[in-house]
PDB file of N, CA and C in Angstrom:
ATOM      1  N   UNK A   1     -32.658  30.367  -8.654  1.00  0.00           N
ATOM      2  CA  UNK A   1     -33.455  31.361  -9.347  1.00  0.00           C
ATOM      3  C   UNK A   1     -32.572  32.276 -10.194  1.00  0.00           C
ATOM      4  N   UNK A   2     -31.038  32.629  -9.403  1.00  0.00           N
ATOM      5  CA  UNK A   2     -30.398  33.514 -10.058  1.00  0.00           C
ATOM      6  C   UNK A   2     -30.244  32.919 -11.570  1.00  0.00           C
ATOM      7  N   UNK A   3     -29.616  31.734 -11.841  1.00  0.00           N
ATOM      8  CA  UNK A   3     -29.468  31.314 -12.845  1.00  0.00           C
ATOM      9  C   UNK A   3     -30.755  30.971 -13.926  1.00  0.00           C
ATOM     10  N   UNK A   4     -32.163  31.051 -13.823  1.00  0.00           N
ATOM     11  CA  UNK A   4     -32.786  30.588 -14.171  1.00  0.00           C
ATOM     12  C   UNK A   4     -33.224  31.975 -14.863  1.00  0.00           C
ATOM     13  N   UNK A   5     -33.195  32.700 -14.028  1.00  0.00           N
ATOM     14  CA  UNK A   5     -33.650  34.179 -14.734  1.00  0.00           C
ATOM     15  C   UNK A   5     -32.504  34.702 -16.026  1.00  0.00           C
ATOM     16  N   UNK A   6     -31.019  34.331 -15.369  1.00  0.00           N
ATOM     17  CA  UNK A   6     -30.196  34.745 -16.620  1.00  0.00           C
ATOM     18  C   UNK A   6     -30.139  33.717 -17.620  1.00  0.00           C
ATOM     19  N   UNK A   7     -30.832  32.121 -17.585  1.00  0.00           N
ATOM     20  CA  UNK A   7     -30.607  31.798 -18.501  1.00  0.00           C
ATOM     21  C   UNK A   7     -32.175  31.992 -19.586  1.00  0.00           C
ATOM     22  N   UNK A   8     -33.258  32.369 -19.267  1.00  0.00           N
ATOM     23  CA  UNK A   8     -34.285  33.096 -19.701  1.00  0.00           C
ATOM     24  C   UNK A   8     -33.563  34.110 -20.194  1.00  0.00           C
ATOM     25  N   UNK A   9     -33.621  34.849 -19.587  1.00  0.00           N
ATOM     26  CA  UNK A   9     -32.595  36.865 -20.534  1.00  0.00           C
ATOM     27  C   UNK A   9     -32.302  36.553 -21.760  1.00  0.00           C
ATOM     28  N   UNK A  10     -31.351  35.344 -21.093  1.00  0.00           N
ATOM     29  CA  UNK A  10     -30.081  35.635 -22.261  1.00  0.00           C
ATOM     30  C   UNK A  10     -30.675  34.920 -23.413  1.00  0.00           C
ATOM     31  N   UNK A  11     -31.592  33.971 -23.455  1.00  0.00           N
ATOM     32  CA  UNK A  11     -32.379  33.069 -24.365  1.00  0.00           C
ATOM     33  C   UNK A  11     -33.590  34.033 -25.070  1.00  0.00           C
ATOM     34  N   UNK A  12     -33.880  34.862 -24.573  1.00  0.00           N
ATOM     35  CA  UNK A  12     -35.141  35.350 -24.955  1.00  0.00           C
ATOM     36  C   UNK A  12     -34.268  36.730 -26.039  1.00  0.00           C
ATOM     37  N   UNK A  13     -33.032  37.272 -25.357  1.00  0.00           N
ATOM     38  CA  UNK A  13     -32.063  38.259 -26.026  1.00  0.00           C
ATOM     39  C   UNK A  13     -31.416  37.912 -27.164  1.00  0.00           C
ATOM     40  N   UNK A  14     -31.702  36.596 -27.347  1.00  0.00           N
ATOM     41  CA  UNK A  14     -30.644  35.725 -28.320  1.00  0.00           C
ATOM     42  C   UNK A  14     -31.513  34.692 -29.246  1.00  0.00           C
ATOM     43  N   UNK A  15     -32.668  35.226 -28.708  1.00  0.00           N
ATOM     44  CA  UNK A  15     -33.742  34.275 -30.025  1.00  0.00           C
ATOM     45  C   UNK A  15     -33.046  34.324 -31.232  1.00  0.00           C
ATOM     46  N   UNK A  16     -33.624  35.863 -31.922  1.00  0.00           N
ATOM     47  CA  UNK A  16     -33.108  36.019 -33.269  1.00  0.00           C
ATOM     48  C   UNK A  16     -32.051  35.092 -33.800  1.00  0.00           C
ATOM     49  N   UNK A  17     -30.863  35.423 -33.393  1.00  0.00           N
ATOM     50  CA  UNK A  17     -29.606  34.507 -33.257  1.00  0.00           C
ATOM     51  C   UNK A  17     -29.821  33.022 -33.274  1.00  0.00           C
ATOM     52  N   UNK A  18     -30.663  32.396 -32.590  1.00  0.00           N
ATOM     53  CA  UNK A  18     -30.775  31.228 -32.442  1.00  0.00           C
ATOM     54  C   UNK A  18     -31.623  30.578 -34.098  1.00  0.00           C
ATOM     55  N   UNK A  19     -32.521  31.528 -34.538  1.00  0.00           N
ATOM     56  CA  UNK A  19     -33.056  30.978 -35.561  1.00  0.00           C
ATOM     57  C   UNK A  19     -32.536  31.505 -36.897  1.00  0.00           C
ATOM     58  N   UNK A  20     -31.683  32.331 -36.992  1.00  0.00           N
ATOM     59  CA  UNK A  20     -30.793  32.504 -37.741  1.00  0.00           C
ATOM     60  C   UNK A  20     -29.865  31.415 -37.806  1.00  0.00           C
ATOM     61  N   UNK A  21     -28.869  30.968 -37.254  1.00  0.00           N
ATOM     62  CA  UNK A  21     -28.298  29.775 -36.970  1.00  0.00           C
ATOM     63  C   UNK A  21     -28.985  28.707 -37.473  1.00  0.00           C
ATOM     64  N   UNK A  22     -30.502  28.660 -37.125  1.00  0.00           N
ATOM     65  CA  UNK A  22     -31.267  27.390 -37.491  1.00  0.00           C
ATOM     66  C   UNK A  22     -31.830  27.403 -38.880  1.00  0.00           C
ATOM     67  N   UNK A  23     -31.350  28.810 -39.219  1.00  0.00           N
ATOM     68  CA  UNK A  23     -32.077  29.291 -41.020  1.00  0.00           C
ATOM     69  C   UNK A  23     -30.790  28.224 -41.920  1.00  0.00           C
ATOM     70  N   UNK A  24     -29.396  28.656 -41.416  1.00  0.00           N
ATOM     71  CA  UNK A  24     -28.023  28.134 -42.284  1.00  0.00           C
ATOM     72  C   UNK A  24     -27.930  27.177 -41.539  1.00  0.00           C
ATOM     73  N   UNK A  25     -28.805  26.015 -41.149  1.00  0.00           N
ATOM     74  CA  UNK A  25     -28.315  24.610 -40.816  1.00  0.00           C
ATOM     75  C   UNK A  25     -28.104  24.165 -39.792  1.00  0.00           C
ATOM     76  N   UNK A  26     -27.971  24.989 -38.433  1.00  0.00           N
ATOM     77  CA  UNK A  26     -27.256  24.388 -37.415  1.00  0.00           C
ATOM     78  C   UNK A  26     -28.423  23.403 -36.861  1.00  0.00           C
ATOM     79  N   UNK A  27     -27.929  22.212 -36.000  1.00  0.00           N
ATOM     80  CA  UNK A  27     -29.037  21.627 -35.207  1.00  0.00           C
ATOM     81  C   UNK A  27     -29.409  21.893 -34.466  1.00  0.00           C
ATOM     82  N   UNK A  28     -30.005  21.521 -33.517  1.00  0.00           N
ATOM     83  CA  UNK A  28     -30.413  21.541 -31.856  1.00  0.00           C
ATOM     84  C   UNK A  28     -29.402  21.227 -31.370  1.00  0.00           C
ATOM     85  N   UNK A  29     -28.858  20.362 -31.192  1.00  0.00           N
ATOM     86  CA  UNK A  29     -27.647  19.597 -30.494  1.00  0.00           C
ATOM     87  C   UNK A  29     -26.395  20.771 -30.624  1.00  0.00           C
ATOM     88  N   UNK A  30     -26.130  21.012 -32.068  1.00  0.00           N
ATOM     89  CA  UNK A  30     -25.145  22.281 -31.635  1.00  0.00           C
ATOM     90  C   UNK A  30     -25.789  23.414 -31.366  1.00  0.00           C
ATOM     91  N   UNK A  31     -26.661  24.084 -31.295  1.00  0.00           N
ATOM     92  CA  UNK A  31     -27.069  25.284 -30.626  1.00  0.00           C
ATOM     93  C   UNK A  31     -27.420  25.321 -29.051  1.00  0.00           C
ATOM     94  N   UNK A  32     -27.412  23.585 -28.417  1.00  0.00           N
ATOM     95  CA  UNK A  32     -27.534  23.387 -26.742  1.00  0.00           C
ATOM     96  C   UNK A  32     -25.978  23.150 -26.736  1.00  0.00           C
ATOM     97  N   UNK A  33     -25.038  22.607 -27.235  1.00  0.00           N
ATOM     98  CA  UNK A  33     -23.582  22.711 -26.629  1.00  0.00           C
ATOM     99  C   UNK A  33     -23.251  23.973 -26.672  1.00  0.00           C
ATOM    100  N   UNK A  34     -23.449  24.993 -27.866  1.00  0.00           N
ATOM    101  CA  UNK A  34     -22.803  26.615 -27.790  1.00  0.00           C
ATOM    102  C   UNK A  34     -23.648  26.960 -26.533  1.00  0.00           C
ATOM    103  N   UNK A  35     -24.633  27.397 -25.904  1.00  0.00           N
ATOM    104  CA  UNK A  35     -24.850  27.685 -24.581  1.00  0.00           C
ATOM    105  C   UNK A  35     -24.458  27.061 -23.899  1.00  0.00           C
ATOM    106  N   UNK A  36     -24.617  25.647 -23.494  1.00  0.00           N
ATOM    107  CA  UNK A  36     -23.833  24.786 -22.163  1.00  0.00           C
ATOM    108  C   UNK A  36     -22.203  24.773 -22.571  1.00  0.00           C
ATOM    109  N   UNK A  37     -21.826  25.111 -23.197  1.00  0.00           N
ATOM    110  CA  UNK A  37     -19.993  25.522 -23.419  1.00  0.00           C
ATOM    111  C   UNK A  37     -19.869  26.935 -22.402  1.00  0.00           C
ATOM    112  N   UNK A  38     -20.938  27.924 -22.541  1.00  0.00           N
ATOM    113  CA  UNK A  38     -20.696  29.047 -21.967  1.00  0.00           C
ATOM    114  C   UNK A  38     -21.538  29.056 -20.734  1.00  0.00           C
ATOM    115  N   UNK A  39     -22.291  28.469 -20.541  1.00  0.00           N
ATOM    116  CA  UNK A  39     -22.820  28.541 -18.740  1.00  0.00           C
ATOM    117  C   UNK A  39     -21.674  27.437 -18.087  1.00  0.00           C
ATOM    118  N   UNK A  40     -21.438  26.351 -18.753  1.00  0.00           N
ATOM    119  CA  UNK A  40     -20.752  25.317 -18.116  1.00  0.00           C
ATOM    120  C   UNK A  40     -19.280  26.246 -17.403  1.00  0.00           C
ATOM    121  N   UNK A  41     -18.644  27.004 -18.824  1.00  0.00           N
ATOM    122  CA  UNK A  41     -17.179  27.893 -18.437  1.00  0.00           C
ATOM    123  C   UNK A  41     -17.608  29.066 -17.357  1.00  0.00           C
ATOM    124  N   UNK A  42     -18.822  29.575 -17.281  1.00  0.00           N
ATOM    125  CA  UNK A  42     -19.005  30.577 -15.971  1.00  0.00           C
ATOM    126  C   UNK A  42     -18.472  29.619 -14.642  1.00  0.00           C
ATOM    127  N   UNK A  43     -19.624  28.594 -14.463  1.00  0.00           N
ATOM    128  CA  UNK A  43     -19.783  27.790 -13.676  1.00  0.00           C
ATOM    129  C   UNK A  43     -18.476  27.440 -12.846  1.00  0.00           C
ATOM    130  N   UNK A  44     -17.692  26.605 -13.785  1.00  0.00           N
ATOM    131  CA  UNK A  44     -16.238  26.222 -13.209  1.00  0.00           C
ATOM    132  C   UNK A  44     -15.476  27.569 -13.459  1.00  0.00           C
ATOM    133  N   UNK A  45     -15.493  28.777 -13.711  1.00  0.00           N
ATOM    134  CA  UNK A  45     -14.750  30.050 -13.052  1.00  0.00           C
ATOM    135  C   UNK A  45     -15.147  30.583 -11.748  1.00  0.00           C
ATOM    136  N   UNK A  46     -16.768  30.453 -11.744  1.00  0.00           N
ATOM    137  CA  UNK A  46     -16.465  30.567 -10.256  1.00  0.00           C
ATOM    138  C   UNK A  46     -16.671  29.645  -8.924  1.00  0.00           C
ATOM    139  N   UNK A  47     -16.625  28.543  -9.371  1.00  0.00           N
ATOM    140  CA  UNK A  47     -15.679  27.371  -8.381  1.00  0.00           C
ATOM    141  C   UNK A  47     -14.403  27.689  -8.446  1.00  0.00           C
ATOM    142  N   UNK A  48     -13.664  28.112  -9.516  1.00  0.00           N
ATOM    143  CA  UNK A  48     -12.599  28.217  -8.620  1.00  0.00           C
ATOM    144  C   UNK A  48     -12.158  29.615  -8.556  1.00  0.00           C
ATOM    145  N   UNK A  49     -12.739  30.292  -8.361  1.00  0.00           N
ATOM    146  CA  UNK A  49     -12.760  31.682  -7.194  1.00  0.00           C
ATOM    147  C   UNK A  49     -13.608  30.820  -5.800  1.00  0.00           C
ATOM    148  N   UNK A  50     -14.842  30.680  -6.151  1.00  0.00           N
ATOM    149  CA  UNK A  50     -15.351  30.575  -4.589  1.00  0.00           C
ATOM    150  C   UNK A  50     -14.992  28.897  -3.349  1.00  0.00           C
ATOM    151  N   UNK A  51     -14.004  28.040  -4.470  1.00  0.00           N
ATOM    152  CA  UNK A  51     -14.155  27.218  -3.217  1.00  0.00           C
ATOM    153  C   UNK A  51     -12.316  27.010  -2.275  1.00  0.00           C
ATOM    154  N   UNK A  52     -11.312  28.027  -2.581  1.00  0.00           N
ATOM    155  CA  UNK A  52     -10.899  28.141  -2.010  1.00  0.00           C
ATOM    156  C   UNK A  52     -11.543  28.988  -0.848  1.00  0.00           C
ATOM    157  N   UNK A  53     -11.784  29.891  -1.275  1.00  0.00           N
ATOM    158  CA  UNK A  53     -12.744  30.935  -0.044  1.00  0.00           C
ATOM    159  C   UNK A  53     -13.867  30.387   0.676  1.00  0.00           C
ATOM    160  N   UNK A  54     -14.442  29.619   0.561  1.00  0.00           N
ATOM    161  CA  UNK A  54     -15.587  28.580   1.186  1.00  0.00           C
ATOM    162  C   UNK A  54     -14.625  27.843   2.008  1.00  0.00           C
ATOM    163  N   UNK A  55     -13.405  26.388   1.078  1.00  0.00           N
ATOM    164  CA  UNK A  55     -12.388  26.110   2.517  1.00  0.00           C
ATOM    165  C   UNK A  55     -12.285  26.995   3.740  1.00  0.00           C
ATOM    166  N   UNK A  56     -11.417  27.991   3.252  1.00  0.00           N
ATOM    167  CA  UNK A  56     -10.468  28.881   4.264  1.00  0.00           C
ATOM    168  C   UNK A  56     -11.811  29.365   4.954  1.00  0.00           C
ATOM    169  N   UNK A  57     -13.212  29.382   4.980  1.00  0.00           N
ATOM    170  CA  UNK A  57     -14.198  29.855   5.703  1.00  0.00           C
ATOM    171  C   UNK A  57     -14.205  28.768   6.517  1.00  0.00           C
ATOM    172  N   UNK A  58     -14.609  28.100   5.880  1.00  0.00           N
ATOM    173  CA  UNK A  58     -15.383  26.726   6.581  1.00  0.00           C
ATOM    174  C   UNK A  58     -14.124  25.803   7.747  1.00  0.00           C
ATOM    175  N   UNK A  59     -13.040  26.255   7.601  1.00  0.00           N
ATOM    176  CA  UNK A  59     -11.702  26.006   8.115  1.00  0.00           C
ATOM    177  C   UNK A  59     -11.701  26.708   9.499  1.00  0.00           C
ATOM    178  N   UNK A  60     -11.490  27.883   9.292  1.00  0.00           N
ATOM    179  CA  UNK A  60     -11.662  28.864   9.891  1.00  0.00           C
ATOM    180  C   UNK A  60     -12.813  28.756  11.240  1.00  0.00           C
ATOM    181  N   UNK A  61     -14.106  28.707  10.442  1.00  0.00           N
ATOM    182  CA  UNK A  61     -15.053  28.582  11.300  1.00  0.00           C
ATOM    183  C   UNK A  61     -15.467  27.016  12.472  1.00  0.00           C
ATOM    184  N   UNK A  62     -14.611  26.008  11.727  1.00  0.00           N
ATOM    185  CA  UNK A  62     -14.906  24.367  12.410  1.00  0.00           C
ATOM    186  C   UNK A  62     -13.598  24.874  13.301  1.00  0.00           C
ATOM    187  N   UNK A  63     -12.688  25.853  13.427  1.00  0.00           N
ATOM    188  CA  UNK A  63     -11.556  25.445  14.292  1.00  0.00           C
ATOM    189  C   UNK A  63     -11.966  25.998  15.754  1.00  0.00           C
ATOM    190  N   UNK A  64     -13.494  26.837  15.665  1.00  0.00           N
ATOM    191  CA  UNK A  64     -13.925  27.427  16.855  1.00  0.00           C
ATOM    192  C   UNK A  64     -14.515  25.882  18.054  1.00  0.00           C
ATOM    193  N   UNK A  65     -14.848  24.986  17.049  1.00  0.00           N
ATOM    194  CA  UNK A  65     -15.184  24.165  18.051  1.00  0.00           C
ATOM    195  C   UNK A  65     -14.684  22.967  18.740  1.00  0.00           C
ATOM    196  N   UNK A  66     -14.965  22.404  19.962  1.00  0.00           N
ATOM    197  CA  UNK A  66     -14.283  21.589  20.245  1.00  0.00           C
ATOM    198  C   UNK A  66     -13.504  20.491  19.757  1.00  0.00           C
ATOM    199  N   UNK A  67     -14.606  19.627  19.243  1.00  0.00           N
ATOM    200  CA  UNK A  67     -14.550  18.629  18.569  1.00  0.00           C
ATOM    201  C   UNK A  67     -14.171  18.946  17.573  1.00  0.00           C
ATOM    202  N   UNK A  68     -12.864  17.971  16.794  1.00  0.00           N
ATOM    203  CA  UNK A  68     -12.337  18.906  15.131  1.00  0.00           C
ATOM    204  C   UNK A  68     -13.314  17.834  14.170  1.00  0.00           C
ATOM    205  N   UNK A  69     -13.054  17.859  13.405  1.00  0.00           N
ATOM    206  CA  UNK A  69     -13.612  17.171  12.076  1.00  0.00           C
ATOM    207  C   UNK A  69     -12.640  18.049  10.907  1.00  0.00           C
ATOM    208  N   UNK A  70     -12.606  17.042  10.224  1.00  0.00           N
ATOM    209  CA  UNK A  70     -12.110  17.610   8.655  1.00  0.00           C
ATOM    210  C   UNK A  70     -12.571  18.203   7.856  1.00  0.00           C
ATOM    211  N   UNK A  71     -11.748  19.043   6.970  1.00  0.00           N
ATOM    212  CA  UNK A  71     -12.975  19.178   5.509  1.00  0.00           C
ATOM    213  C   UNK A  71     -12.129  18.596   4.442  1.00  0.00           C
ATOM    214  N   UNK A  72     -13.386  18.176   3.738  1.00  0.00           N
ATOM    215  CA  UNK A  72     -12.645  16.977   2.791  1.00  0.00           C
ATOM    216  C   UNK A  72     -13.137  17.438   1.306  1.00  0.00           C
ATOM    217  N   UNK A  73     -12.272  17.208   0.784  1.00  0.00           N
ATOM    218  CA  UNK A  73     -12.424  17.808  -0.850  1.00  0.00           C
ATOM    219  C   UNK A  73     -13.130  17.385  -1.639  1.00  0.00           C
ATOM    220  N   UNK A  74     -13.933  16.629  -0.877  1.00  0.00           N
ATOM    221  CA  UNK A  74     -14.696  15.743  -2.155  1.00  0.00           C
ATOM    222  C   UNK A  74     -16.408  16.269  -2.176  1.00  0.00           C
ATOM    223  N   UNK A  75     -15.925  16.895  -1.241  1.00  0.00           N
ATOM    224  CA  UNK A  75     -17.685  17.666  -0.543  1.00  0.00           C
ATOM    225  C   UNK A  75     -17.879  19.027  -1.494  1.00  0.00           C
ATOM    226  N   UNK A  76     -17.033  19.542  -2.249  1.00  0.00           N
ATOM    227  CA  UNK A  76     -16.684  20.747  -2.681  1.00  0.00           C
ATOM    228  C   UNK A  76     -16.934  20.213  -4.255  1.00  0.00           C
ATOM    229  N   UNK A  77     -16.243  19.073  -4.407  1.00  0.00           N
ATOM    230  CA  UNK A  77     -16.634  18.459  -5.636  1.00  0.00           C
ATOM    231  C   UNK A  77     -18.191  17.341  -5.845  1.00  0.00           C
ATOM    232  N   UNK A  78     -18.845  17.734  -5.072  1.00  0.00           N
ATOM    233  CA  UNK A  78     -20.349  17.490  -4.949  1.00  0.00           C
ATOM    234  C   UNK A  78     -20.876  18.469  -5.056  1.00  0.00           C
ATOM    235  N   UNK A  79     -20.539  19.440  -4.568  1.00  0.00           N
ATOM    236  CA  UNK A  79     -21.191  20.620  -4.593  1.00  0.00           C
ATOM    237  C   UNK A  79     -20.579  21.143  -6.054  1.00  0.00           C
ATOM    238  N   UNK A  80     -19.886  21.483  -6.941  1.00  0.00           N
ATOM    239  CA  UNK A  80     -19.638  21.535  -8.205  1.00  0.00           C
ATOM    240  C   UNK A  80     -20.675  20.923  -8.881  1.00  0.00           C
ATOM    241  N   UNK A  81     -20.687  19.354  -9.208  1.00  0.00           N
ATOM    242  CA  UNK A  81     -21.330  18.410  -9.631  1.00  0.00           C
ATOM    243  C   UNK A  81     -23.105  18.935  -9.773  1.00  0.00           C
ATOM    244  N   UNK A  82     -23.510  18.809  -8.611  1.00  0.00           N
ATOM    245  CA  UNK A  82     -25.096  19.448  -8.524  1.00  0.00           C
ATOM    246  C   UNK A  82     -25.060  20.262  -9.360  1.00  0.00           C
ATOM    247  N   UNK A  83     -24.164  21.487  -8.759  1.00  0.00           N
ATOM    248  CA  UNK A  83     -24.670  23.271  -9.572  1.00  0.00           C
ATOM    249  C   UNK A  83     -24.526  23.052 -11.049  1.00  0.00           C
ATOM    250  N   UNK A  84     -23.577  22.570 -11.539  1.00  0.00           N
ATOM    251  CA  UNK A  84     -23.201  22.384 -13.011  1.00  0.00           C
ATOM    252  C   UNK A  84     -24.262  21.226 -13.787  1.00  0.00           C
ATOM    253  N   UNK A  85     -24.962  20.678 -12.782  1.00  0.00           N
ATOM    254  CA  UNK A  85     -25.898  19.508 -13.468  1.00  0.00           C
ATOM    255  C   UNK A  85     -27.092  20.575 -13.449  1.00  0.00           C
ATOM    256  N   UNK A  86     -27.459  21.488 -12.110  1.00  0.00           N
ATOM    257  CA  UNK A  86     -28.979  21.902 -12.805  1.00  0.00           C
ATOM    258  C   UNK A  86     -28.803  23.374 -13.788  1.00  0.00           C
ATOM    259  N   UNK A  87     -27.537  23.233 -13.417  1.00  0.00           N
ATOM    260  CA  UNK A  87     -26.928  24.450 -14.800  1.00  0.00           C
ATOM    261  C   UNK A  87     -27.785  23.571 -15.724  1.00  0.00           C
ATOM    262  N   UNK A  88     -27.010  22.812 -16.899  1.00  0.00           N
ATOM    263  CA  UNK A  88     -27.288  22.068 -17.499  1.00  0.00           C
ATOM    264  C   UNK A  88     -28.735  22.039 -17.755  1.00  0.00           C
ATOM    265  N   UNK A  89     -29.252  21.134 -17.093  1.00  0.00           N
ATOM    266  CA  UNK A  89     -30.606  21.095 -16.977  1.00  0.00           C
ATOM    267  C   UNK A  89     -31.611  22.484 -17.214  1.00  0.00           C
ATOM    268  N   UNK A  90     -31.344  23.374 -16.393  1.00  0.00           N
ATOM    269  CA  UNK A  90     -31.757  24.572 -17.062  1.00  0.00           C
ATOM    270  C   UNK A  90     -31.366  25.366 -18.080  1.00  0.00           C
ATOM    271  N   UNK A  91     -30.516  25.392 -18.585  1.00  0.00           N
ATOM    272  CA  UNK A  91     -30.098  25.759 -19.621  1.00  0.00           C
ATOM    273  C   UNK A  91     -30.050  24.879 -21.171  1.00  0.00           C
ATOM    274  N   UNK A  92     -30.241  23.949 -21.143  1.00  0.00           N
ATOM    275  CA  UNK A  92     -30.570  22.671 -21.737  1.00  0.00           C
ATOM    276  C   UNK A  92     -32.739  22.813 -22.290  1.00  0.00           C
ATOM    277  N   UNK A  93     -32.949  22.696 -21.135  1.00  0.00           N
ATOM    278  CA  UNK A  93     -34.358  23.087 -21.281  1.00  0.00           C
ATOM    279  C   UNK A  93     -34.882  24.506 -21.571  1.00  0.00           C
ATOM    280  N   UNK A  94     -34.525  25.521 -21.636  1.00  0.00           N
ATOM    281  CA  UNK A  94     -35.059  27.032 -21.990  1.00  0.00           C
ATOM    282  C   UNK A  94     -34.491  27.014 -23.424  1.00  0.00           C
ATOM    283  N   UNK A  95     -33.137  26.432 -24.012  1.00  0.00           N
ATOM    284  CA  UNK A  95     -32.395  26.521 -25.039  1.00  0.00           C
ATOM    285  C   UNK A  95     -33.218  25.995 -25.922  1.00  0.00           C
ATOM    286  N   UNK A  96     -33.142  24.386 -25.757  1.00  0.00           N
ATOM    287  CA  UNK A  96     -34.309  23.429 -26.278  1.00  0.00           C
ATOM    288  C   UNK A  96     -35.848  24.199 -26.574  1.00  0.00           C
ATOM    289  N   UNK A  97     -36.122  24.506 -25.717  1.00  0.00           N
ATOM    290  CA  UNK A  97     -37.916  25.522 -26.106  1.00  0.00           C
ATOM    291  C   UNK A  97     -37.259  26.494 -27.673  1.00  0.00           C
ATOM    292  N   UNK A  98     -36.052  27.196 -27.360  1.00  0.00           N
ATOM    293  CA  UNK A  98     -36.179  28.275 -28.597  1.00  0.00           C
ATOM    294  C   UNK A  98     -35.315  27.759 -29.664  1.00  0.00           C
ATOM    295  N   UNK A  99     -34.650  26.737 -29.309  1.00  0.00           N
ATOM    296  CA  UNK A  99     -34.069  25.783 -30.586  1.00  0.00           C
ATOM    297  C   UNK A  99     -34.925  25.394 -31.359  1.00  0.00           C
ATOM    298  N   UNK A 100     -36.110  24.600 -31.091  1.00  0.00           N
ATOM    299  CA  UNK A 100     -37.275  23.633 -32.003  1.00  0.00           C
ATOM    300  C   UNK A 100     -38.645  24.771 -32.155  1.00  0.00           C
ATOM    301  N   UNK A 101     -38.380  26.377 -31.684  1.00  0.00           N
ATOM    302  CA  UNK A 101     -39.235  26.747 -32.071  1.00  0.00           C
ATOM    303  C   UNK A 101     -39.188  27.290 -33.873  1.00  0.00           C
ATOM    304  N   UNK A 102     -39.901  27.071 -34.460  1.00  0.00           N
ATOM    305  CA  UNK A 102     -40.088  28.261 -35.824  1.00  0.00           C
ATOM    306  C   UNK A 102     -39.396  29.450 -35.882  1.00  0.00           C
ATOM    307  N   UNK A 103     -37.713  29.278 -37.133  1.00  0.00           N
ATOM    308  CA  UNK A 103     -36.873  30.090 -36.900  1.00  0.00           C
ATOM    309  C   UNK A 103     -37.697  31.667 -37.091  1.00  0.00           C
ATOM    310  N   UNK A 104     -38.706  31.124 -38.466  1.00  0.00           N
ATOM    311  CA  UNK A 104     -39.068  32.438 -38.817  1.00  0.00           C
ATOM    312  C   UNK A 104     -39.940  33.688 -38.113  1.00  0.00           C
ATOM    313  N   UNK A 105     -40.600  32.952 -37.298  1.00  0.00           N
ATOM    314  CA  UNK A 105     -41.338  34.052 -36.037  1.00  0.00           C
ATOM    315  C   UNK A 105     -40.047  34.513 -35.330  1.00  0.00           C
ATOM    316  N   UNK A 106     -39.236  34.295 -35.097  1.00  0.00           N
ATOM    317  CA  UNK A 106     -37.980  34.955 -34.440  1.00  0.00           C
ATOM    318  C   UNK A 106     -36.987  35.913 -35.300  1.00  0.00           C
ATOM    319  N   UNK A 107     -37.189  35.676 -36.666  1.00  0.00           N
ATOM    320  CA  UNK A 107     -36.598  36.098 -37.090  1.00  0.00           C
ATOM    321  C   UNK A 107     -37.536  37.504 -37.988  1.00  0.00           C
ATOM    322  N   UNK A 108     -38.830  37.287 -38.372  1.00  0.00           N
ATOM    323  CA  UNK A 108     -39.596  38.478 -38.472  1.00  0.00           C
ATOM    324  C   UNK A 108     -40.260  39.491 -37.497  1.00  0.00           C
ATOM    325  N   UNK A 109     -39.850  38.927 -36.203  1.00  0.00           N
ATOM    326  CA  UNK A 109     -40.240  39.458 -35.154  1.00  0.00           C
ATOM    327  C   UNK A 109     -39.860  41.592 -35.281  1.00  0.00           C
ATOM    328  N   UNK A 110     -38.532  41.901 -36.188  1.00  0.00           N
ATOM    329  CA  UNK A 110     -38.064  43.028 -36.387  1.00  0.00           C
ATOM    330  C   UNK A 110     -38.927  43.653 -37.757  1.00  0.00           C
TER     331      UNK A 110
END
């Protein structure tokens, strides 16, 4: 939800912009990579703030029990994978709605 609401905000804050862009030419295709360039770079900044700190948790917390088990790095890079795909996906789809809408209602809106 967190992400779904900021990628609404920031789409609805950035109309104008978007059909301006679409007044001097730009496509769809480059106006969905300039947003997924910048949700994608949040995304992998904070993977890597949060999955050393998730290890050293999750480390931490499996050493209370008897039985050990590992943690394995590839579980961390699944969990990347998902978040950055429905990134994508949501941000891809809200972008898309105000990309192919009519620059000029966005842009006489002032």
């Amino acid at each position: 939800m967190g992400v779904f609401g900021l990628v609404v905000f920031d789409t609805q804050y950035r109309r104008k912009e978007i059909g301006i862009r679409k007044v001097h030419g730009a496509t769809v295709g480059e106006i969905l990579a300039m947003f997924n360039k910048t949700y994608l770079r949040i995304v992998a900044i904070c993977f890597v703030v949060a999955a050393p700190i998730a290890w050293f948790g999750v480390k931490k917390w499996l050493e209370s029990f008897s039985y050990k088990t590992p943690v394995y790095w590839w579980v961390f890079l699944i969990a990347l994978l998902i978040v950055a795909g429905i990134t994508m996906l949501t941000v891809t789809f809200q972008n898309w709605k105000a990309a192919n809408a009519n620059p000029v209602n966005s842009i006489k809106s002032e």
